[in-house]
Structure formats: C-alpha cells, structure tokens
N, C-alpha and C. Protein backbone atom coordinates (compact mmCIF):
# COMPACT_ATOMS: atom_id res chain seq x y z
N UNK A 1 33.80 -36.81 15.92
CA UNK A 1 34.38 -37.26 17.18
C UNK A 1 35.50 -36.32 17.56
N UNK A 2 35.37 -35.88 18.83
CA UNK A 2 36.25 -35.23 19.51
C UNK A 2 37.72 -35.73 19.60
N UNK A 3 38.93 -35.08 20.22
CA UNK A 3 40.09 -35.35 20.26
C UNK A 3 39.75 -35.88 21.73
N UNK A 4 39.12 -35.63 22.34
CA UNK A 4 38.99 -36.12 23.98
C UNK A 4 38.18 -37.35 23.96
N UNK A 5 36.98 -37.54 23.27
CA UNK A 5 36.62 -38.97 23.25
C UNK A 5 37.05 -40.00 22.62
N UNK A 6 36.89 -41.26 23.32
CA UNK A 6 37.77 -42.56 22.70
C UNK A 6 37.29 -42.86 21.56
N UNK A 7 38.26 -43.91 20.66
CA UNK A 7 37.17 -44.42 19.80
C UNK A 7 36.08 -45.25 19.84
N UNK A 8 35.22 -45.83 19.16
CA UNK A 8 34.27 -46.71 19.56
C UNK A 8 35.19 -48.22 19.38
N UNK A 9 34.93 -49.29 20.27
CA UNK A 9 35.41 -50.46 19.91
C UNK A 9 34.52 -51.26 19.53
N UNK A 10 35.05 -52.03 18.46
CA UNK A 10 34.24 -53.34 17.81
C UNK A 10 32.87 -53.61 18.71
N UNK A 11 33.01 -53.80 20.55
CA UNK A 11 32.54 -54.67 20.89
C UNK A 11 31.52 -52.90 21.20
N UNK A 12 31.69 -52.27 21.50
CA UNK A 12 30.40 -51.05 21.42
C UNK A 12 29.71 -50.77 20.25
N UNK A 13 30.82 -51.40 19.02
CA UNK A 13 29.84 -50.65 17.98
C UNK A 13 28.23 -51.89 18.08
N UNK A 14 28.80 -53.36 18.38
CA UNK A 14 28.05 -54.33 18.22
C UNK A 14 26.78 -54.13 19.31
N UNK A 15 27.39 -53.58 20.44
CA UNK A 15 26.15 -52.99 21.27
C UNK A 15 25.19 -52.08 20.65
N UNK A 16 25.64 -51.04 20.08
CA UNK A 16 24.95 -49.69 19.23
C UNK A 16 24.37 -50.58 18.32
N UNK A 17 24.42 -51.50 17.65
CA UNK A 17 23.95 -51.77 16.26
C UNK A 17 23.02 -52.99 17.03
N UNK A 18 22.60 -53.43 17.98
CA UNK A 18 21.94 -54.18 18.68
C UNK A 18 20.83 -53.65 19.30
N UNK A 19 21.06 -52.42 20.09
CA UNK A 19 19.95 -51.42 20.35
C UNK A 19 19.26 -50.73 19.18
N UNK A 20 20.15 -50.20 18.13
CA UNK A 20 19.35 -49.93 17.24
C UNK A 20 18.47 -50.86 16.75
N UNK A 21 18.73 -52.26 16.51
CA UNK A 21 18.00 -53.31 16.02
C UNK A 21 16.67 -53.39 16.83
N UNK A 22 16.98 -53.90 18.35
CA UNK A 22 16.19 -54.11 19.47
C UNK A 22 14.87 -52.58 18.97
N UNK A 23 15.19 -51.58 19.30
CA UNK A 23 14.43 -50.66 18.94
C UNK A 23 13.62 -50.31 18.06
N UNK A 24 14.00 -50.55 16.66
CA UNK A 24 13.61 -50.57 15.24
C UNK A 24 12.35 -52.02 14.94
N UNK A 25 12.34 -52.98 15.83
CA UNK A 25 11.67 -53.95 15.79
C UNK A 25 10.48 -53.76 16.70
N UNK A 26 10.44 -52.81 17.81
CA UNK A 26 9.55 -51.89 18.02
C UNK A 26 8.79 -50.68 17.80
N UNK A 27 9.38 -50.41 16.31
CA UNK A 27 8.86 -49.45 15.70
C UNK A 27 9.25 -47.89 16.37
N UNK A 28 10.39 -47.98 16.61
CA UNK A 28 11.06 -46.54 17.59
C UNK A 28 10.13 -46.55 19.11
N UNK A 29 9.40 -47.20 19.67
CA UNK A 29 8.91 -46.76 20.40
C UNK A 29 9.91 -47.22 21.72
N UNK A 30 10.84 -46.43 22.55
CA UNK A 30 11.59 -46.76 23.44
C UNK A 30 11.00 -47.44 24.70
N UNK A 31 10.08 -47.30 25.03
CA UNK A 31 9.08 -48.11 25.96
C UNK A 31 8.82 -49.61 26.27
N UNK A 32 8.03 -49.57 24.99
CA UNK A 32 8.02 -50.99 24.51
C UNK A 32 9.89 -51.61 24.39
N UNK A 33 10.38 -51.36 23.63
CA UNK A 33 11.93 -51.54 23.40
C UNK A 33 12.29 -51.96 25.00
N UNK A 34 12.19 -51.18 25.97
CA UNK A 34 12.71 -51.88 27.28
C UNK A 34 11.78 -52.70 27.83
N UNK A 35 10.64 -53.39 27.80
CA UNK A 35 9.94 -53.57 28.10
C UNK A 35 10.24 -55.14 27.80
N UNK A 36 10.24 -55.58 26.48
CA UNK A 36 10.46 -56.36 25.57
C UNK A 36 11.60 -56.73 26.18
N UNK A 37 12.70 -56.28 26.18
CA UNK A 37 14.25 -56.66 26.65
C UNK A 37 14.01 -56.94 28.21
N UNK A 38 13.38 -56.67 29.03
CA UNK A 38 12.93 -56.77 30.49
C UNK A 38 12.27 -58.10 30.18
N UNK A 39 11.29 -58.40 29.43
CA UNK A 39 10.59 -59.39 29.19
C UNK A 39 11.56 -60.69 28.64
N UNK A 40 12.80 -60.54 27.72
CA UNK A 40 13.52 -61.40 27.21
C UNK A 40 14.56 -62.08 28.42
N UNK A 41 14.66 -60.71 29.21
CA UNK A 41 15.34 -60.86 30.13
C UNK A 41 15.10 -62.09 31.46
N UNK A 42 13.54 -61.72 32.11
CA UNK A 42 12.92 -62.90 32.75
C UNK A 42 12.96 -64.23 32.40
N UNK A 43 12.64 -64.03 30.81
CA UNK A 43 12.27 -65.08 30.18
C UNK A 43 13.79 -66.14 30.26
N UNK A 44 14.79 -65.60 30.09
CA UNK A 44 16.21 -66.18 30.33
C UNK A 44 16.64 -66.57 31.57
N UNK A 45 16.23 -65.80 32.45
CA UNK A 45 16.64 -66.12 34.23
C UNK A 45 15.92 -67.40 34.24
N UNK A 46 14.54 -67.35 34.20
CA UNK A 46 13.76 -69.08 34.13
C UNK A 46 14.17 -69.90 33.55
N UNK A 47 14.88 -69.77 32.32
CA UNK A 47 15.48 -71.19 31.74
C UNK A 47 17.03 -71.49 32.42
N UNK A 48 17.41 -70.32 32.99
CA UNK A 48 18.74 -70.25 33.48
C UNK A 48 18.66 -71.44 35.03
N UNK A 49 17.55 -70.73 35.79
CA UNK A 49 17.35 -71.52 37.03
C UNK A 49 16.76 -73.13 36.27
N UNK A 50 15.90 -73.10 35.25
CA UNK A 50 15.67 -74.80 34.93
C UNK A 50 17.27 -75.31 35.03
N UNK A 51 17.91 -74.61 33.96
CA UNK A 51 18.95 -75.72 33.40
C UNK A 51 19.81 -76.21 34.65
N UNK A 52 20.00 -75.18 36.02
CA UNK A 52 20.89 -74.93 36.97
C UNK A 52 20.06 -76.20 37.75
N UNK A 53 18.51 -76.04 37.81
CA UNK A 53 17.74 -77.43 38.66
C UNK A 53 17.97 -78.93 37.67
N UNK A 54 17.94 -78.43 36.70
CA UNK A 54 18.11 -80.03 36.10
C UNK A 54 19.78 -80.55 36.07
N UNK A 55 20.67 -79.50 36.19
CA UNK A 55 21.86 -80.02 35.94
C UNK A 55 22.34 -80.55 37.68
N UNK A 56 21.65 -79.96 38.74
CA UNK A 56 21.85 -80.21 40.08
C UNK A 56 21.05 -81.82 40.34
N UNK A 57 20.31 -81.92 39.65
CA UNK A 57 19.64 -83.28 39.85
C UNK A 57 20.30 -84.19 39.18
N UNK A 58 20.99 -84.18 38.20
CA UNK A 58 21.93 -85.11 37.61
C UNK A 58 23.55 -85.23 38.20
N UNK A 59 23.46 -84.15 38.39
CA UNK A 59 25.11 -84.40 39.37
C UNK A 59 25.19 -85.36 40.57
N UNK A 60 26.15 -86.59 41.16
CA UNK A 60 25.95 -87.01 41.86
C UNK A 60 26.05 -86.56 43.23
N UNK A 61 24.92 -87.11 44.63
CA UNK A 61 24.73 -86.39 45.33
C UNK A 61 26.10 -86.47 46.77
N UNK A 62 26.93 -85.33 47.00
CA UNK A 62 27.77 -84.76 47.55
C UNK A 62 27.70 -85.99 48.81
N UNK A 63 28.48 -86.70 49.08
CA UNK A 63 28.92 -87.54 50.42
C UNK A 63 29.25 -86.48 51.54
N UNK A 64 28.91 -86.93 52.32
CA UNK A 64 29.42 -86.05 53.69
C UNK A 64 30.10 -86.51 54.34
N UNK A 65 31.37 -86.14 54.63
CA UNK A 65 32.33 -86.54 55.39
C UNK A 65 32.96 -86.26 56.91
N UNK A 66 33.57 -86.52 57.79
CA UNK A 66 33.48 -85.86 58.97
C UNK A 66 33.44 -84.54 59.72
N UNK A 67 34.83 -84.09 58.12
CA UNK A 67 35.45 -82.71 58.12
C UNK A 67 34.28 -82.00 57.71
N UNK A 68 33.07 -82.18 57.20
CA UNK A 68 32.12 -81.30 56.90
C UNK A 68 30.83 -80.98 57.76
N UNK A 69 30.67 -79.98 57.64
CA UNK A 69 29.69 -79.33 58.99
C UNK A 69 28.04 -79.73 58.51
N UNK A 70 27.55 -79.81 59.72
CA UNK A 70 26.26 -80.27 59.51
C UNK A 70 25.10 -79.07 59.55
C-alpha cells in the first residue's frame, strides 16, 4: 500500500471478503457471480414490497380530515 492510498476500513475489508465469498461459490466465474447477486437482489425487492403490502394492510386506515386534500 501506497503512502497516497487510504487504509482499508473494517467495513471494506467485510465488503472484499464478501465478494470474494459471493464469487468463490461460483467457482470464479464473475458472470454467474453477478448474475446470482442480481437474482438475490430481485428476490429481496419482492419480499420487501410483500412485507411493505402486508404491513400497509394492518396499519389502521388514515381518517380524512378537512385540512386534507382530496
């Protein structure tokens, strides 16, 4: 490491050692590796929008009052 570059912090090294993981479980193939993480990725937005629809259906529903626009 250079005198001009920073050091690595805890929370980069945990990134680096996460991609290496992510990668290595694809057998080096970088392709697949994003592909997979693109795929984990979707796969999270859909449970993200469930939990956001089921937690909106349990909340009670918003009264409307005069001051509020129609």
């Amino acid at each position: 490491m250079s005198m001009s570059e920073p050091a690595p912090s805890p929370d980069t090294d945990c990134y680096e050692q996460a991609c290496d993981q992510a990668i290595a479980m694809c057998d080096g193939n970088l392709r697949s590796t994003i592909k997979a993480l693109i795929m984990a990725n979707e796969y999270l937005e859909i449970e993200l929008r469930e939990l956001q629809a089921a937690a909106a259906e349990r909340a009670p529903a918003r009264r409307r009052t005069r001051g509020d626009a129609a």
